[in-house]
Protein backbone atom coordinates (compact mmCIF):
# COMPACT_ATOMS: atom_id res chain seq x y z
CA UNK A 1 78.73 -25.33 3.88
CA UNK A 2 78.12 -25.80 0.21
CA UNK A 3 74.81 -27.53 1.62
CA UNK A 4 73.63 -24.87 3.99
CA UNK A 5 74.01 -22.74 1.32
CA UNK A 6 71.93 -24.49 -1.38
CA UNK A 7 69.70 -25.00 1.03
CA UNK A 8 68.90 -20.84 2.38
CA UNK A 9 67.33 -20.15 -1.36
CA UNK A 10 64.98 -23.00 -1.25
CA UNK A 11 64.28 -21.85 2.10
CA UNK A 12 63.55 -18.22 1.24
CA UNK A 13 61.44 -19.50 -1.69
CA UNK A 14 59.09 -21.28 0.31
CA UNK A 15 59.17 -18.55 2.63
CA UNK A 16 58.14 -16.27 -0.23
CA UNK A 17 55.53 -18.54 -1.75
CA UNK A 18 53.90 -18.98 1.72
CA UNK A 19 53.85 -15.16 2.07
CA UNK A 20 52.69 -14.84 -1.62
CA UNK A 21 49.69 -17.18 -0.85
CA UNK A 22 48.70 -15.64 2.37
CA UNK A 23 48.63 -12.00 0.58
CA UNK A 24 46.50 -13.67 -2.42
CA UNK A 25 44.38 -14.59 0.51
CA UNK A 26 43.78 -11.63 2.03
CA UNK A 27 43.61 -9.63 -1.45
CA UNK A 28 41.09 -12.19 -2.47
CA UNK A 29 39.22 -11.39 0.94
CA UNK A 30 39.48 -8.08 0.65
CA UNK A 31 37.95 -8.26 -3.06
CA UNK A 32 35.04 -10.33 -1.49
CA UNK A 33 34.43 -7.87 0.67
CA UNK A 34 34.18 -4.79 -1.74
CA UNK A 35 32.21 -7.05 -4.33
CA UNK A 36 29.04 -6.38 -2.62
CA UNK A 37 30.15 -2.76 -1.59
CA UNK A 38 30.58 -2.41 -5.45
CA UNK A 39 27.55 -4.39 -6.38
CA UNK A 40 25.28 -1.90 -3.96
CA UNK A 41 26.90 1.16 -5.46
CA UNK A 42 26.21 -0.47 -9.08
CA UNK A 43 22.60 -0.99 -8.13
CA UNK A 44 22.10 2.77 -6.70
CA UNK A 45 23.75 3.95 -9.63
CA UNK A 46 21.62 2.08 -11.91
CA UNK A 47 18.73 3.56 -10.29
CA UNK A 48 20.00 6.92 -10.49
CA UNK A 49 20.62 6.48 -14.07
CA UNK A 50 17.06 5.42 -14.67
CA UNK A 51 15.59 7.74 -12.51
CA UNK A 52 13.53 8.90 -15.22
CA UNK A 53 11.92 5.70 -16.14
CA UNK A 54 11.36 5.33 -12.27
CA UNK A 55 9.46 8.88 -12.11
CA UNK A 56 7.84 7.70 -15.62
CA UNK A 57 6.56 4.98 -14.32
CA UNK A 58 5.13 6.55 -11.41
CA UNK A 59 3.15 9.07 -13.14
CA UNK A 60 1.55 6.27 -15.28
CA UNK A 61 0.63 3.95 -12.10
CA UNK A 62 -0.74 7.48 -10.66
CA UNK A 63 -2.68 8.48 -13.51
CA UNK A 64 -4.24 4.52 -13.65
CA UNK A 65 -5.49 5.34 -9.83
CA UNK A 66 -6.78 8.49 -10.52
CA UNK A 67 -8.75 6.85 -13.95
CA UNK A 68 -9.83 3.82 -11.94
CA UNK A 69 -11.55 5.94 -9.22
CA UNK A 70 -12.58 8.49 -11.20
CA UNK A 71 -14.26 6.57 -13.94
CA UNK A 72 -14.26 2.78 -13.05
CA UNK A 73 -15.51 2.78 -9.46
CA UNK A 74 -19.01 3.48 -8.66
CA UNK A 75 -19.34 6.06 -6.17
CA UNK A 76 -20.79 5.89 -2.79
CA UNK A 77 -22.80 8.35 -0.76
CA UNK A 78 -23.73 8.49 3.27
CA UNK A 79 -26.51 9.64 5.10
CA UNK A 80 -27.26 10.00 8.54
CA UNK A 81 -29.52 10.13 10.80
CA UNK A 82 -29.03 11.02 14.88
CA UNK A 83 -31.26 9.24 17.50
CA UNK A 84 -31.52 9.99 20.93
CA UNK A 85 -32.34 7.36 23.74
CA UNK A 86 -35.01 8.10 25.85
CA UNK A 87 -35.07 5.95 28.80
CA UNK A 88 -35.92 6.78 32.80
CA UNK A 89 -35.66 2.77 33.52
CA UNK A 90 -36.66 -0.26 31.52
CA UNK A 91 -36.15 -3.70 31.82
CA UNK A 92 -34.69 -6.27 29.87
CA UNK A 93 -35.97 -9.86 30.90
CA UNK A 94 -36.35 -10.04 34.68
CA UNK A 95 -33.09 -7.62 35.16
CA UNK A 96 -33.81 -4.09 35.29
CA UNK A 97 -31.72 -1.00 34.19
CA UNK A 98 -31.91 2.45 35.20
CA UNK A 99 -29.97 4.92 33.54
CA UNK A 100 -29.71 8.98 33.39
CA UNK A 101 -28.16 11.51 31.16
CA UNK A 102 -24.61 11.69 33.65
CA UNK A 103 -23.95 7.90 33.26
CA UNK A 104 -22.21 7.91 29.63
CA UNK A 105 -20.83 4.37 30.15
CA UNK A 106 -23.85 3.23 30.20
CA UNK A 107 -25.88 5.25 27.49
CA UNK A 108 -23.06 3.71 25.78
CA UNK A 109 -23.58 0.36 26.38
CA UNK A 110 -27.31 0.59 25.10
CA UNK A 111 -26.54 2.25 21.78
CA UNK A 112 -24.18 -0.83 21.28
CA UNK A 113 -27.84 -2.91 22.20
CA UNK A 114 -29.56 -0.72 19.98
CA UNK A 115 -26.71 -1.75 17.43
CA UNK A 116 -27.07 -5.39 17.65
CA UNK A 117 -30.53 -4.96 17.11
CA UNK A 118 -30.61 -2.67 14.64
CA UNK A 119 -28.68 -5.58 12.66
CA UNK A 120 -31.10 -7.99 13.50
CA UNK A 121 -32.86 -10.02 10.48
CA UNK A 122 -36.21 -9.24 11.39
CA UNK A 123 -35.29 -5.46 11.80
CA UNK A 124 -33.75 -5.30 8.56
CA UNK A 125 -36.33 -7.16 6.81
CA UNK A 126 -38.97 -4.56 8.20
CA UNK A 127 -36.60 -1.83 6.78
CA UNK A 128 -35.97 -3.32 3.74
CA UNK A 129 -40.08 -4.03 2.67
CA UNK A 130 -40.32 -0.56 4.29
CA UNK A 131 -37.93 1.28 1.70
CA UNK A 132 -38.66 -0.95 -1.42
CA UNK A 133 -34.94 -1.60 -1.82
CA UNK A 134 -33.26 -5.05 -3.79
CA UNK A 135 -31.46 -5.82 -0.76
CA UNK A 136 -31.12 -8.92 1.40
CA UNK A 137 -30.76 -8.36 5.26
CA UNK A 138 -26.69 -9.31 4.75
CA UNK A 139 -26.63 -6.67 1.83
CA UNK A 140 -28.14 -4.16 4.00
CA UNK A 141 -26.59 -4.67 6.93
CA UNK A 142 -22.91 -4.49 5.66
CA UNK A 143 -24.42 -0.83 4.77
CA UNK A 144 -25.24 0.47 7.90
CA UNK A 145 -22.80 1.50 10.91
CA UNK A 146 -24.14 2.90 14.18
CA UNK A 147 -22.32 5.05 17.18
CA UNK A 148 -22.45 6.93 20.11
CA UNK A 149 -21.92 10.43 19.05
CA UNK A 150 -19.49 11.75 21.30
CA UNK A 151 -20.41 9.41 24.25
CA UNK A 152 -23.41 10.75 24.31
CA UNK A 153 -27.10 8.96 24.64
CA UNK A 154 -27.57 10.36 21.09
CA UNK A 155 -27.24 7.09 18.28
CA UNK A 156 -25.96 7.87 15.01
CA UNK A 157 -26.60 5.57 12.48
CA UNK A 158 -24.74 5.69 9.06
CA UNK A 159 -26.40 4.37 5.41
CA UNK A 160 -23.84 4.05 2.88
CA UNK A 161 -25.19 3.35 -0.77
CA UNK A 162 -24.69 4.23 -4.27
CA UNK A 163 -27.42 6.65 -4.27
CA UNK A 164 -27.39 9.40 -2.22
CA UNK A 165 -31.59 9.15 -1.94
CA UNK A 166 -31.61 5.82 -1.43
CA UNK A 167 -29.16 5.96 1.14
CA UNK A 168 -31.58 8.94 3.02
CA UNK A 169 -34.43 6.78 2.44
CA UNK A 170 -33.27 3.66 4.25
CA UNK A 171 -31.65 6.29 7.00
CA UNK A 172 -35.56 7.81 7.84
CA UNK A 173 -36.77 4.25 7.26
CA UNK A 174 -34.66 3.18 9.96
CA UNK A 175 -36.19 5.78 12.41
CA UNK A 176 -39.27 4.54 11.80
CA UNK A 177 -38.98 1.22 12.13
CA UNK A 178 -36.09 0.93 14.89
CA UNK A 179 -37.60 2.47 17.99
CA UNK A 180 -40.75 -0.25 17.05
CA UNK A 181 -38.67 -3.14 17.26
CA UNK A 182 -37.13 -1.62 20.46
CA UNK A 183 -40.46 -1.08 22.40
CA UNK A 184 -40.90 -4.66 21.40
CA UNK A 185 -37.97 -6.25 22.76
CA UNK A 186 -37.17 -3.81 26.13
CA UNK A 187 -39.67 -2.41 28.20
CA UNK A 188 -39.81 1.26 28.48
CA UNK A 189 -37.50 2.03 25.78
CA UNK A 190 -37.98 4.55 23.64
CA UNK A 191 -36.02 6.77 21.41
CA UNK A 192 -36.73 9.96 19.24
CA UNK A 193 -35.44 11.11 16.11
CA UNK A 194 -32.84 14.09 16.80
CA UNK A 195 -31.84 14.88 12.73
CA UNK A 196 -33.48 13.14 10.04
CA UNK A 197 -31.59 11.95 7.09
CA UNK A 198 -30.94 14.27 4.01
CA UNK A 199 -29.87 13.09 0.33
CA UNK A 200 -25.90 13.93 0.58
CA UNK A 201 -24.43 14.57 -2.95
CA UNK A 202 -21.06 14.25 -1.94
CA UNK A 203 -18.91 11.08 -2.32
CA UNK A 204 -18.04 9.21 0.32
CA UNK A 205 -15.78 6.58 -2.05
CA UNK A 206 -13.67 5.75 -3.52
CA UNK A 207 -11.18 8.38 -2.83
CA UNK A 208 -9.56 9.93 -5.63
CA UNK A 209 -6.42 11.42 -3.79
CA UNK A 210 -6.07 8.18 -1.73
CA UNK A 211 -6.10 5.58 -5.21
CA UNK A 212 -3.65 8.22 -7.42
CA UNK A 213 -1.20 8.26 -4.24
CA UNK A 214 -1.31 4.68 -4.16
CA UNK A 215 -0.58 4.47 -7.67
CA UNK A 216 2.06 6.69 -7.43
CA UNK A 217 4.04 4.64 -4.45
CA UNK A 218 3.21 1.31 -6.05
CA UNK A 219 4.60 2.41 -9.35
CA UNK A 220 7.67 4.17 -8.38
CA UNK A 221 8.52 1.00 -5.81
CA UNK A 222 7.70 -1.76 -8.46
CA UNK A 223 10.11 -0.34 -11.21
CA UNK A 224 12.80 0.49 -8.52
CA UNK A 225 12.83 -3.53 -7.31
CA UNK A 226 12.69 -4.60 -10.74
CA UNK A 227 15.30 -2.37 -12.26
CA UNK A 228 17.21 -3.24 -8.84
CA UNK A 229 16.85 -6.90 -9.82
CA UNK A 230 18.27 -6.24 -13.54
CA UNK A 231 21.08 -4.59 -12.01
CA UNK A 232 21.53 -7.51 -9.46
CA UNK A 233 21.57 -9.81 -12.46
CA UNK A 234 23.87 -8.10 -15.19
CA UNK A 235 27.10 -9.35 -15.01
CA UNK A 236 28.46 -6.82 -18.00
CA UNK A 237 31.65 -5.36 -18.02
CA UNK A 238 30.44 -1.76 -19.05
CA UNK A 239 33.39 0.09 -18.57
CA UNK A 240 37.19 -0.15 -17.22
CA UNK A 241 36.59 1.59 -13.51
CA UNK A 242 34.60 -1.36 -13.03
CA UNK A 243 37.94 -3.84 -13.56
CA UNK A 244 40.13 -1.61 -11.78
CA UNK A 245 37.68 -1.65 -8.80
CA UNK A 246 37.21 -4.85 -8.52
CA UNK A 247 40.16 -6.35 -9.89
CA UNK A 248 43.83 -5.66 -8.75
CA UNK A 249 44.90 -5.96 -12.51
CA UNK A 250 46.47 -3.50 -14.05
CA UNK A 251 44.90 -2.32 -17.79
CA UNK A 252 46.78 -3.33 -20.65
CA UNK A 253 44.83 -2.30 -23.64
CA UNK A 254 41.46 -0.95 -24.85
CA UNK A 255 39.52 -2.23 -27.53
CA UNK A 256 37.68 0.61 -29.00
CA UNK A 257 34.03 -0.42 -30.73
CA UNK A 258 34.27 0.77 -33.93
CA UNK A 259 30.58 0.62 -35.32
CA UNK A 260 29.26 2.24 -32.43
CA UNK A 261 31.43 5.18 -32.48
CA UNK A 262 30.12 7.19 -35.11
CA UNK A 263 31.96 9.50 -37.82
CA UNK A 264 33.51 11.55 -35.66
CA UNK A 265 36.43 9.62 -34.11
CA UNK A 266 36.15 6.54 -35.95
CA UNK A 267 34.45 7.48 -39.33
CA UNK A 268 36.37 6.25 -42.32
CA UNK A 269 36.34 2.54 -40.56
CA UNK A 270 32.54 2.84 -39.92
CA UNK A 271 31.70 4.29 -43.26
CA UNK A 272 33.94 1.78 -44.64
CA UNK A 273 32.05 -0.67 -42.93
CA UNK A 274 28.79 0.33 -43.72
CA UNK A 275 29.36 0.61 -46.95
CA UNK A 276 30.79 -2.69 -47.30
CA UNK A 277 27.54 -4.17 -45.39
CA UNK A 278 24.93 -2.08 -47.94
């Protein structure tokens, strides 16, 4: 009996340990678990803290856009001119086309000929000695944009420069020269000039609004993630919520910081110690 009965603590010990280790377990889960809960909140309210530096920051990157398009870009100007293709029937080769004003799709397709042309080396080249413009044939043709306007048989074809007169120049250049080359290439093609091109003052690019939003968005997300990251990485113990949050440890004591607290609560140590420092 005497056995037995030395026997039931030993048992009951165990028994206890094993429980012990299995809660440890789960408490030690459990604080895994509401570490990163913890960690997110610490990161929002990090953010929120420094919300000011985030907005600061903003309104610098913002005003950066706004000074780069405003001052540091050149500005670009458009002008346009509006051709409409004149054709009954032509050929192209030994296929022939015919074509009236009902069939878009196809008045379509032969602005997007007209296009490819229009891009053409030799076409450009005429344009260019034409105009008296310092551009190569690449230059000028990364400049110029045609379309249908409205799928219609009327061409629109778009000069962007950095001079507004230049760019209206090269536009009535082009409608001199283009429906030339045409008549050379197709047979029976012709096209006449609908709107000639005017000297258009106003600014194509860059765009002001569009670079100081930018700036704005790019600022206020690039000091978020980095103050995000800061957060992420301090590992300071800043104040005793965050040990009774994340640890199941009751608080014992507080050390208070002395130099830091001023004369109010603390001041005969601090002037004390100042004093003795001086």
């Amino acid at each position: 009996m005497s056995n037995n009965s030395s026997n039931m603590p030993m048992h009951n010990n165990f028994n206890s340990l094993h429980q012990g280790a299995n809660d440890s377990m789960e408490k030690n889960q459990k604080d895994t678990r509401d570490y990163y809960t913890i960690d997110l909140l610490h990161i929002v309210k990090s953010l929120w803290k420094r919300a000011w530096l985030i907005a600061a920051a903003g309104v610098i990157a913002a005003v950066v856009g706004f000074c780069v398009s405003a001052f540091m870009i050149k500005p670009e100007y458009s002008s346009t001119i509006m051709l409409y293709v004149n054709n009954s029937s032509f050929s192209l080769g030994n296929t022939s086309f015919s074509i009236s004003s009902s069939e878009i799709t196809a008045a379509q397709s032969l602005v997007k000929t007209y296009g490819v042309i229009l891009n053409n080396r030799t076409t450009l080249e005429r344009v260019i000695e034409k105009a008296e413009v310092p551009y190569t044939y690449r230059e000028l043709a990364g400049r110029i944009t045609s379309s249908t306007a409205n799928g219609t048989e009327i061409m629109r074809v778009t000069v962007t420069t950095r001079d507004p007169y230049e760019a209206a120049k090269i536009a009535n250049c082009i409608a001199e020269v283009l429906p030339v080359r045409i008549s050379e290439i197709i047979d029976g093609a012709s096209m006449e000039v609908v709107d000639a091109a005017v000297p258009v003052l106003q600014k194509v690019s860059p765009s002001i609004t569009r670079y100081t939003a930018i700036g704005l968005i790019l600022g206020v997300l690039l000091s978020a993630a980095v103050l995000a990251v800061l957060a992420m990485l301090d590992d300071t113990i800043h104040d005793e919520e965050y040990i009774l949050r994340t640890y199941d440890y009751p608080i014992l004591a507080k050390v208070p910081d002395l130099l830091s607290s001023g004369d109010k609560k603390y001041g005969y140590y601090a002037q004390k110690h100042r004093g003795t420092k001086a």
